[in-house]
PDB file of N, CA and C in Angstrom:
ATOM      1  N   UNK A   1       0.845  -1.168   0.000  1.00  0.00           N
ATOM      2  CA  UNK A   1       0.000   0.000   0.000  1.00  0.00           C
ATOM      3  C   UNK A   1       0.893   1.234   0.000  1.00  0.00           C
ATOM      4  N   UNK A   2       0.381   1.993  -0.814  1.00  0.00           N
ATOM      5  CA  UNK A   2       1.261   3.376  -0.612  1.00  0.00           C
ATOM      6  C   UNK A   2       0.767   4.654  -0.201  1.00  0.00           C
ATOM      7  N   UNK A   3       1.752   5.059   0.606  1.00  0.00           N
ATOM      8  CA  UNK A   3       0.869   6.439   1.546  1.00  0.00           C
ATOM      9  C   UNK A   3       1.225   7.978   0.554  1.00  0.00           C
ATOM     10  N   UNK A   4       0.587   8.464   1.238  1.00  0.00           N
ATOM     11  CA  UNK A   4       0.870  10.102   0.730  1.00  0.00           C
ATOM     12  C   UNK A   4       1.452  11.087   1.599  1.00  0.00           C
ATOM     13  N   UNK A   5       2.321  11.641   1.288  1.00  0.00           N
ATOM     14  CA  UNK A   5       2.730  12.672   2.325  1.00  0.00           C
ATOM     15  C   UNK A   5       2.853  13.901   2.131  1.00  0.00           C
ATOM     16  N   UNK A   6       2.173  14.778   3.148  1.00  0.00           N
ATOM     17  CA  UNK A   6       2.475  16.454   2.691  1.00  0.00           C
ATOM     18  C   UNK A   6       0.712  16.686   1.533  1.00  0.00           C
ATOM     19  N   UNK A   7       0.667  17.671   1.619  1.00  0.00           N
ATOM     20  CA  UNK A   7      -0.541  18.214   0.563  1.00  0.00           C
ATOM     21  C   UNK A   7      -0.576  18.020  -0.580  1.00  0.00           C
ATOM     22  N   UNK A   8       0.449  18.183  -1.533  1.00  0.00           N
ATOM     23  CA  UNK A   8       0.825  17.349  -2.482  1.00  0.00           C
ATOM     24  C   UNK A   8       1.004  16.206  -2.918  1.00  0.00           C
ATOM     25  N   UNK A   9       0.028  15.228  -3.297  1.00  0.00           N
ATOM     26  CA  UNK A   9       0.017  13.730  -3.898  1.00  0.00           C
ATOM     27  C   UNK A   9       1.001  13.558  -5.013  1.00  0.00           C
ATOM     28  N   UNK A  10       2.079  12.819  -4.575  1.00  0.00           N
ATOM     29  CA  UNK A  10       2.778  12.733  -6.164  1.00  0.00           C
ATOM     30  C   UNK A  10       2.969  11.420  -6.379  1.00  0.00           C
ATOM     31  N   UNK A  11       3.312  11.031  -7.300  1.00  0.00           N
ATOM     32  CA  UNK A  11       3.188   9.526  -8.022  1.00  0.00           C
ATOM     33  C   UNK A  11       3.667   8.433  -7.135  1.00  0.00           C
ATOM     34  N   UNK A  12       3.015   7.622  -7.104  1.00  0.00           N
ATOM     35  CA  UNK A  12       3.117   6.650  -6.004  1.00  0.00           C
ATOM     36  C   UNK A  12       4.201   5.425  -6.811  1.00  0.00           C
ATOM     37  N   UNK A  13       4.674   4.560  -5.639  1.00  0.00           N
ATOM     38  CA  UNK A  13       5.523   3.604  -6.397  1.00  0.00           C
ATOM     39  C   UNK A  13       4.945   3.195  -7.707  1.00  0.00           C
ATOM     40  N   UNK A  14       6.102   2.282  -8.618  1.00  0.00           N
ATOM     41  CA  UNK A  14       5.122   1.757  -9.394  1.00  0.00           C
ATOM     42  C   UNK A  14       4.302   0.935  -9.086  1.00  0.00           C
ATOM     43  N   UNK A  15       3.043   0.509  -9.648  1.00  0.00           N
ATOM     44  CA  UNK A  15       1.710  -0.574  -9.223  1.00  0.00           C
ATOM     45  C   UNK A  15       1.491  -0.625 -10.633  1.00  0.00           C
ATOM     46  N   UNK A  16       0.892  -2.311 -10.216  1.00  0.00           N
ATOM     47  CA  UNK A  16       0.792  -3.441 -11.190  1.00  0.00           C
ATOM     48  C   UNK A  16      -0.227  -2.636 -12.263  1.00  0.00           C
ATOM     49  N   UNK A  17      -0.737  -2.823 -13.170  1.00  0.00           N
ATOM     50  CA  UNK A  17      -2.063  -2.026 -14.005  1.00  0.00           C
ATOM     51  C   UNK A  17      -3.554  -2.555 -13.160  1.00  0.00           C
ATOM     52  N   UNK A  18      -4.513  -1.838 -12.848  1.00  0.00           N
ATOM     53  CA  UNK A  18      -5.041  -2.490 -11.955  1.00  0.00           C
ATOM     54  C   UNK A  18      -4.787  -2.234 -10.508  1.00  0.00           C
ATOM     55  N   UNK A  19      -3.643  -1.767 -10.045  1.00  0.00           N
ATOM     56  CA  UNK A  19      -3.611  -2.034  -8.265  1.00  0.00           C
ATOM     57  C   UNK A  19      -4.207  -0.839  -7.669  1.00  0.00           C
ATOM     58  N   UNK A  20      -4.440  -0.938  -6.389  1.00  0.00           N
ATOM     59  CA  UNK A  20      -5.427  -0.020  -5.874  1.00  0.00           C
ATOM     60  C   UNK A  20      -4.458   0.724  -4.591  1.00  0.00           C
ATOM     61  N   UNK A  21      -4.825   2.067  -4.101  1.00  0.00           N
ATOM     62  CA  UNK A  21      -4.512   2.519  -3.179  1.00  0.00           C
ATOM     63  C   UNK A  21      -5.235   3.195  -2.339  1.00  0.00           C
ATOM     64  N   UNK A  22      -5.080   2.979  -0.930  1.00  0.00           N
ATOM     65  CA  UNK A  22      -5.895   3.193  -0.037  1.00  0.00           C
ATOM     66  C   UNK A  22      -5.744   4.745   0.337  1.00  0.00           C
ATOM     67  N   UNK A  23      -6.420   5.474   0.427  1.00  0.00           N
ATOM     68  CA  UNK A  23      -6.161   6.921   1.295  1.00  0.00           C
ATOM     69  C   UNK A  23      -7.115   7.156   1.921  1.00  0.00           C
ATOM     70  N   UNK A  24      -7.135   7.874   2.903  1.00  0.00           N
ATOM     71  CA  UNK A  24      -7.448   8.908   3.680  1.00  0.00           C
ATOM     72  C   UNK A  24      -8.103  10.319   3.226  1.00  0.00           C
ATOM     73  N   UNK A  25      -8.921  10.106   4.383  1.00  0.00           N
ATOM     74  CA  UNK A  25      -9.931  11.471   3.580  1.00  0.00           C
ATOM     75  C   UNK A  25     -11.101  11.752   4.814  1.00  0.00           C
ATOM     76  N   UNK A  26     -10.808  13.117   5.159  1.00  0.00           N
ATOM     77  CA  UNK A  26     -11.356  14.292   6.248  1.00  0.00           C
ATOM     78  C   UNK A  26     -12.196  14.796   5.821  1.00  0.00           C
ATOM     79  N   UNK A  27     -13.589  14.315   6.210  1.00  0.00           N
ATOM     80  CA  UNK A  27     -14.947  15.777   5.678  1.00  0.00           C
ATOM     81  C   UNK A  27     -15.200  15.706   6.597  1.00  0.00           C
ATOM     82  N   UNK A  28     -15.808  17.305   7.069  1.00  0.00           N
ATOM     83  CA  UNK A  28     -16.688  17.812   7.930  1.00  0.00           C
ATOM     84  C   UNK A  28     -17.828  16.637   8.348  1.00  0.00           C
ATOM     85  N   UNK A  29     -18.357  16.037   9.567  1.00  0.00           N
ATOM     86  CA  UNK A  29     -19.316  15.624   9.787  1.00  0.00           C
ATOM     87  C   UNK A  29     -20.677  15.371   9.660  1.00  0.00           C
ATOM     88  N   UNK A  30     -20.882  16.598   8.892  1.00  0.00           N
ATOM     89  CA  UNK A  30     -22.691  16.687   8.344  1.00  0.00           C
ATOM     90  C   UNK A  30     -22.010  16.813   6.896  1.00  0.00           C
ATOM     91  N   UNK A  31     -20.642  16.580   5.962  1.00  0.00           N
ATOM     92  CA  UNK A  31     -21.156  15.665   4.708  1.00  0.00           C
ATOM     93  C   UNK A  31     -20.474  14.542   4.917  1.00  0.00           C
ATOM     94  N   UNK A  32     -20.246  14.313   5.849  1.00  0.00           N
ATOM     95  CA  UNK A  32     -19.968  12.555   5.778  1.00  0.00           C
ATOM     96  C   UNK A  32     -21.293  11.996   6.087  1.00  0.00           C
ATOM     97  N   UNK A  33     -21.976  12.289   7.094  1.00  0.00           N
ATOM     98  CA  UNK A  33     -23.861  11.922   7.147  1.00  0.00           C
ATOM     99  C   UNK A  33     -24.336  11.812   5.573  1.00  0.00           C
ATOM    100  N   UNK A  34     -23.942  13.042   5.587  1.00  0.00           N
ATOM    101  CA  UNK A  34     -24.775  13.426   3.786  1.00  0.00           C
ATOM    102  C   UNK A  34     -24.745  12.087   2.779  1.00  0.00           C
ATOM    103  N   UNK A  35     -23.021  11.669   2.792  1.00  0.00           N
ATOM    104  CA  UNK A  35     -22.580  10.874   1.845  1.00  0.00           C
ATOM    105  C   UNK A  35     -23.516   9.964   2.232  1.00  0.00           C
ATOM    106  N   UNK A  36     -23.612   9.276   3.510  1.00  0.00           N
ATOM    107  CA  UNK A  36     -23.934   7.993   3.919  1.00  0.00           C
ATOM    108  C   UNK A  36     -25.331   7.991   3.193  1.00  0.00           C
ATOM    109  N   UNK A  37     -26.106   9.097   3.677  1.00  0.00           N
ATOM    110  CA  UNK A  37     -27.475   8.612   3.721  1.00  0.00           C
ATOM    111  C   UNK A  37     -27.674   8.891   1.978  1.00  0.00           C
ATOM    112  N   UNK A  38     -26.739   9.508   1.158  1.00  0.00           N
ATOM    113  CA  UNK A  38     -27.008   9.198  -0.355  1.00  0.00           C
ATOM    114  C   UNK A  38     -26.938   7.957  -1.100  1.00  0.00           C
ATOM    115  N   UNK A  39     -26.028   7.597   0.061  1.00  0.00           N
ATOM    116  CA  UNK A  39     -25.290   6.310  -0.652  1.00  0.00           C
ATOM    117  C   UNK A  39     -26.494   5.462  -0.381  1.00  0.00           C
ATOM    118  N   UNK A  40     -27.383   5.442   0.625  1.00  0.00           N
ATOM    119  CA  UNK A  40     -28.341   4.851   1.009  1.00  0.00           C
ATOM    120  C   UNK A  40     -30.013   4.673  -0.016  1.00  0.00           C
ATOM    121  N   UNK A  41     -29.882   5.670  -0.490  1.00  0.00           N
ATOM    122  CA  UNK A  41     -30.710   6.061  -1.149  1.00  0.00           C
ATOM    123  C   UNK A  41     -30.685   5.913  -2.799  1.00  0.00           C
ATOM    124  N   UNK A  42     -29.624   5.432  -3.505  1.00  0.00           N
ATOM    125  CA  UNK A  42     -28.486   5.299  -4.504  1.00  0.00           C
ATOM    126  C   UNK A  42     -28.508   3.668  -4.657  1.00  0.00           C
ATOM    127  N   UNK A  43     -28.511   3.270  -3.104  1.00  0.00           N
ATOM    128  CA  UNK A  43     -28.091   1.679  -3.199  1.00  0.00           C
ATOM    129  C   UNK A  43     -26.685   1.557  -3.584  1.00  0.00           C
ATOM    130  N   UNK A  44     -25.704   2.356  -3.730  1.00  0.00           N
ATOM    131  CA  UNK A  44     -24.065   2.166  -3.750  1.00  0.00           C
ATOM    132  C   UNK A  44     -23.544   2.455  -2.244  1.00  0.00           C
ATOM    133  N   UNK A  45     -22.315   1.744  -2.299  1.00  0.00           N
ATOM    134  CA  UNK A  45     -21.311   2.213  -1.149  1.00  0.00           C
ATOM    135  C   UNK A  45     -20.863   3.782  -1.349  1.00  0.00           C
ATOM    136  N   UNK A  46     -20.355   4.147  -0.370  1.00  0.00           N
ATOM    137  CA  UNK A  46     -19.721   5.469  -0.227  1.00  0.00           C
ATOM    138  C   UNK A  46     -18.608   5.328  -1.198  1.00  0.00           C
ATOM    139  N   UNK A  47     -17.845   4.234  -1.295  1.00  0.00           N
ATOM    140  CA  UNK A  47     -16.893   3.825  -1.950  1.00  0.00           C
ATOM    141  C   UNK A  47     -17.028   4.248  -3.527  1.00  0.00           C
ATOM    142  N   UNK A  48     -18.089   3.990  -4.185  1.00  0.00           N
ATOM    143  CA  UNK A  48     -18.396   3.633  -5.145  1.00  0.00           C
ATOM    144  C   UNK A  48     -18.732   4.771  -5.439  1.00  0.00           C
ATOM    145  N   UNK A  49     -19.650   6.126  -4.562  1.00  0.00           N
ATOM    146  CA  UNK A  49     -19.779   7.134  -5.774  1.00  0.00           C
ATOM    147  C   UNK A  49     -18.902   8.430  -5.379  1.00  0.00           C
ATOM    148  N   UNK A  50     -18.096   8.253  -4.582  1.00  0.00           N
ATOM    149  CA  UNK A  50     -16.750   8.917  -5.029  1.00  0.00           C
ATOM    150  C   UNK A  50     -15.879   8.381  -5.699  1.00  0.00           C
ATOM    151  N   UNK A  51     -15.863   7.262  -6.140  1.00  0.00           N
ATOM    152  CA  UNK A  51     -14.824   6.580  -7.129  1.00  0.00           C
ATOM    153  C   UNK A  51     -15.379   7.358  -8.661  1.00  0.00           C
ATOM    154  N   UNK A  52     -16.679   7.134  -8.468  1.00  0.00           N
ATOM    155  CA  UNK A  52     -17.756   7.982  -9.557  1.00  0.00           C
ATOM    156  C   UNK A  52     -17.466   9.484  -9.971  1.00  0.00           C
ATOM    157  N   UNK A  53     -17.889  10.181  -8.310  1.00  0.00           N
ATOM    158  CA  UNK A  53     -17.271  11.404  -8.709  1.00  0.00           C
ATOM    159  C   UNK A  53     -15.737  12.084  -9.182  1.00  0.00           C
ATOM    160  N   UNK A  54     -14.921  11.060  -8.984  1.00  0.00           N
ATOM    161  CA  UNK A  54     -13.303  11.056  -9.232  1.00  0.00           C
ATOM    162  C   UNK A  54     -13.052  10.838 -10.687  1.00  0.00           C
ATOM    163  N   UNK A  55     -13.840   9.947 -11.184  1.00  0.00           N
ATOM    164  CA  UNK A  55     -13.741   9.541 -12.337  1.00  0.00           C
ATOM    165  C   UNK A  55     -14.536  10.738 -13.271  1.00  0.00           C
ATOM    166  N   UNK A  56     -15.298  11.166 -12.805  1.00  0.00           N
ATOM    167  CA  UNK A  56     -16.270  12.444 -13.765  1.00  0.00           C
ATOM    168  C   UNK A  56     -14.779  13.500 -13.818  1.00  0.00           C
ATOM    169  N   UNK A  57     -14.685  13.714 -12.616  1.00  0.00           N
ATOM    170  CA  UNK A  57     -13.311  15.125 -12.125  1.00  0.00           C
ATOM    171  C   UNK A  57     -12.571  14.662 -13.576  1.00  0.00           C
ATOM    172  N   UNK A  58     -11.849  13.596 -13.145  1.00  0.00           N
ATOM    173  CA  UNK A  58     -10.655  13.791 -14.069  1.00  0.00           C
ATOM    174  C   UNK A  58     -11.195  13.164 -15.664  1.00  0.00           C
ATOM    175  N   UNK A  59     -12.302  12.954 -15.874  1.00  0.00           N
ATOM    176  CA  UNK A  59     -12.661  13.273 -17.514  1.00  0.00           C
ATOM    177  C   UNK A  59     -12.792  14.066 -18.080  1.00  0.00           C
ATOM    178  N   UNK A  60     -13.536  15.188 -16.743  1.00  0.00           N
ATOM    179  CA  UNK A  60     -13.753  16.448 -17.320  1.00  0.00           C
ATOM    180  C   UNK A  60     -12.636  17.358 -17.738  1.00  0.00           C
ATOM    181  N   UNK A  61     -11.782  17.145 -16.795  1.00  0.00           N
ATOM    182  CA  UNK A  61     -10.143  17.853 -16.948  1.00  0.00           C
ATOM    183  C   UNK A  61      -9.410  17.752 -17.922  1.00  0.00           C
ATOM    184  N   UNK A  62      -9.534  15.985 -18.289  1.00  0.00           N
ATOM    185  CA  UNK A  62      -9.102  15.667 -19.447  1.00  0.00           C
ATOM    186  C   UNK A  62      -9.771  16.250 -20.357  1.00  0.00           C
ATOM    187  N   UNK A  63     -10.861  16.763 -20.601  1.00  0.00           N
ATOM    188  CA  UNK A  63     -11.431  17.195 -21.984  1.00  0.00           C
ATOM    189  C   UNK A  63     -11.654  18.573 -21.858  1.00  0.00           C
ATOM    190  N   UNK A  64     -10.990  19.326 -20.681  1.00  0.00           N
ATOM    191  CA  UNK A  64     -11.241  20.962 -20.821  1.00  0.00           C
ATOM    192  C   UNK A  64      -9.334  21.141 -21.318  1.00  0.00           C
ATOM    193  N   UNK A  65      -8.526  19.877 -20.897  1.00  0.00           N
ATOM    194  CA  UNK A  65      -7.016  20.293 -21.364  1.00  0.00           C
ATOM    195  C   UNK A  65      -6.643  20.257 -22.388  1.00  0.00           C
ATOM    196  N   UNK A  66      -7.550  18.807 -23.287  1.00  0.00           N
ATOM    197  CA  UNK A  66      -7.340  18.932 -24.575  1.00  0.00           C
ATOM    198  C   UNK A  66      -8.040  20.407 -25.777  1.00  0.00           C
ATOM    199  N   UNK A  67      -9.001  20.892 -24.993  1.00  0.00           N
ATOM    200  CA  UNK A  67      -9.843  21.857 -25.812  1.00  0.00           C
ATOM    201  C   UNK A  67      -8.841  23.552 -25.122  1.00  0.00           C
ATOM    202  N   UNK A  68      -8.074  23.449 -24.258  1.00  0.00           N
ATOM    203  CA  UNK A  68      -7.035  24.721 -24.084  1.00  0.00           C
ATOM    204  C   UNK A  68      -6.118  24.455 -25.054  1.00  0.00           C
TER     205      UNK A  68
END
């Protein structure tokens, strides 16, 4: 598993294609409720629709960098 250190995330060892890394992650208390009870309502894990929203982030990025 590979950690992160400092505010800056920078490239983690190499990993296999496929491997996963665990992090850490601080929200305020009333949206961690929030998440839960969406996730509830969704029928996904918490897991699953921030993996979602992570994956939207960096498509979108990808397609506002190619159009700069």
């Amino acid at each position: 598993m590979a950690a992160f250190h400092g505010l800056n995330a920078s490239k983690t060892s190499t990993l296999p294609q496929g491997g996963v890394v665990e992090i850490g992650l601080l929200l305020p208390a009333n949206q961690a409720d929030a998440l839960v009870e969406l996730s509830k309502r969704r029928h996904q894990s918490v897991a699953q629709i921030l993996r979602g929203l992570i994956d939207r982030a960096l498509t979108d990025d990808e397609a506002a960098t190619r159009w700069s």
